[in-house]
Structures are given as structure tokens and as C-alpha cells.
Protein backbone atom coordinates (compact mmCIF):
# COMPACT_ATOMS: atom_id res chain seq x y z
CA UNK A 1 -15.65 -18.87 55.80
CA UNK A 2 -17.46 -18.71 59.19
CA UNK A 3 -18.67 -15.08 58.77
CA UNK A 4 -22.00 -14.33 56.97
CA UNK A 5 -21.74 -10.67 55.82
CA UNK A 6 -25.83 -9.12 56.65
CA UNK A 7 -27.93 -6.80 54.24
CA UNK A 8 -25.96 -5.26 51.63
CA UNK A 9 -21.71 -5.46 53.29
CA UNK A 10 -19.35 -7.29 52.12
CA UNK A 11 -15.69 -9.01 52.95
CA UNK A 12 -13.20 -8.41 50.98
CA UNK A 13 -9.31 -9.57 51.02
CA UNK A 14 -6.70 -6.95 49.99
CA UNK A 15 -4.62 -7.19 46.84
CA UNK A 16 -0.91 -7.81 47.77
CA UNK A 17 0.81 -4.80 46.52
CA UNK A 18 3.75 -4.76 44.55
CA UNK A 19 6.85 -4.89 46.65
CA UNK A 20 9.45 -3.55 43.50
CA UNK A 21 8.69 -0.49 41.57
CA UNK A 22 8.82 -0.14 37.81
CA UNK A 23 12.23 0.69 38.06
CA UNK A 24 13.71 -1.84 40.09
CA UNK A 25 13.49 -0.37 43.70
CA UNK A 26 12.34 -2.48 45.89
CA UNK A 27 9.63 -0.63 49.14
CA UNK A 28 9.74 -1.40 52.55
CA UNK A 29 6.68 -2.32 54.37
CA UNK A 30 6.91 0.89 56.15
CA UNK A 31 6.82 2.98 53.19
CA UNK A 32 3.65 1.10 51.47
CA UNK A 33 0.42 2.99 50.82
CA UNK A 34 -2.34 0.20 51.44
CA UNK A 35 -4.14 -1.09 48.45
CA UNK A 36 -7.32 0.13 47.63
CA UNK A 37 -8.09 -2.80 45.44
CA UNK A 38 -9.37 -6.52 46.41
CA UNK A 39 -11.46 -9.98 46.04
CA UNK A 40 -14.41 -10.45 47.53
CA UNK A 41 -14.67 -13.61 49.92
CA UNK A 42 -18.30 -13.23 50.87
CA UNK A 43 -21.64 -11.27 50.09
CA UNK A 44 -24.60 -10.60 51.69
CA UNK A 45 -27.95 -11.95 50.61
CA UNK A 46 -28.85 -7.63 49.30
CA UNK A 47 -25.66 -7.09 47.23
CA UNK A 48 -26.93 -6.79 44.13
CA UNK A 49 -23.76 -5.47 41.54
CA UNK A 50 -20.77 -8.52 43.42
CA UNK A 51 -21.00 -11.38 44.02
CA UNK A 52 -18.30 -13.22 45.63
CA UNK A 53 -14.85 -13.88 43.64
CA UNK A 54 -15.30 -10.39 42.08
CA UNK A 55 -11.66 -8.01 42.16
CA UNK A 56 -12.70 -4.51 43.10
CA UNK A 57 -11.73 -1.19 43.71
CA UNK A 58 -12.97 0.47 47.07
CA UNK A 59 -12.67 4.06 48.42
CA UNK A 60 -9.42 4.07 50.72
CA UNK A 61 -11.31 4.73 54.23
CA UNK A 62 -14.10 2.19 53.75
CA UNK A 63 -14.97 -0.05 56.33
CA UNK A 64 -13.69 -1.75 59.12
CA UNK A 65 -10.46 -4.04 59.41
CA UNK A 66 -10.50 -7.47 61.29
CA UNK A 67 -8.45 -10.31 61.04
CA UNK A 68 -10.07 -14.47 60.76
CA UNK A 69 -8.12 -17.47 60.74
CA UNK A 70 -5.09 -15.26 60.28
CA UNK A 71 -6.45 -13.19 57.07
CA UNK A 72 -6.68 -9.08 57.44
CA UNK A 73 -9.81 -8.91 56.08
CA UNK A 74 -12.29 -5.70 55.61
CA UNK A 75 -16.24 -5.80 56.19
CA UNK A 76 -17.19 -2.71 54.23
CA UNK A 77 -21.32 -1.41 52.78
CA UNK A 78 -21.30 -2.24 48.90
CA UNK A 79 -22.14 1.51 48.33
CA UNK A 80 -18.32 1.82 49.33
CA UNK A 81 -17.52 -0.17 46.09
CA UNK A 82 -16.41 2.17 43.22
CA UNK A 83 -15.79 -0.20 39.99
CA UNK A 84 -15.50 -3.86 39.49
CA UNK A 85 -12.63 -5.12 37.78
CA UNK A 86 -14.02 -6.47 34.26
């Protein structure tokens, strides 16, 4: 990656959501709620609880959305982390 996250943010990559529901109905990409869960591609040097390759769960407003070698991607504080996926 050719973005070094400073301090304490991170990038993280979205989770693809499910396109089909439990019961077999498949969601348009209009009707999709963004996912609030994700991998992170790169830490800073003060993150202290990720590291990079962790799947978390972030608070549905955090940070700010960009886009790098065609990847929507989201620089975001690691206080906006709320759990890491075990």
C-alpha cells in the first residue's frame, strides 16, 4: 500500500455484504445498509489494540471514505474501533 496511516488511524477495507438474505431474497445495491464491519490494511506506528490483518467492527459514521488503486477504503482514529473479531 502507498499510504502510511499517522499516530493512532487506521485503513480499513469493508466487508462485502451479503447480497441474498436468509431466506432466499436476493438485495439490490440500492437497498444495502453499508457494513459496519472490516480488515484492516494498514496501522499506524500508535495503534496499540490492531494490528494490520485484524476483522473489526467500527461505529457506522467513523471516518472518512477514499478510494486507492480502485479500493473504497476508510481512514478512521482507532478509538472509532468497537470490538475485534476473535
Amino acid at each position: 500500500m502507498g499510504l502510511k496511516p499517522l499516530h493512532d488511524r487506521v485503513i480499513v477495507k469493508r466487508k462485502d455484504e451479503e447480497e441474498k438474505t436468509a431466506g432466499g431474497i436476493y438485495i439490490p445495491d440500492s437497498a444495502k445498509e453499508k457494513p459496519q464491519g472490516g480488515e484492516i490494511v494498514a496501522a499506524g506506528p500508535e495503534c496499540k489494540t490492531v494490528k494490520k490483518g485484524d476483522s473489526v467492527l467500527f461505529a457506522k459514521y467513523a471516518g472518512s471514505e477514499f478510494s486507492m488503486d480502485s479500493e473504497d477504503l476508510i481512514i478512521m482514529r482507532e478509538d472509532d474501533i468497537l470490538g475485534v473479531f476473535a
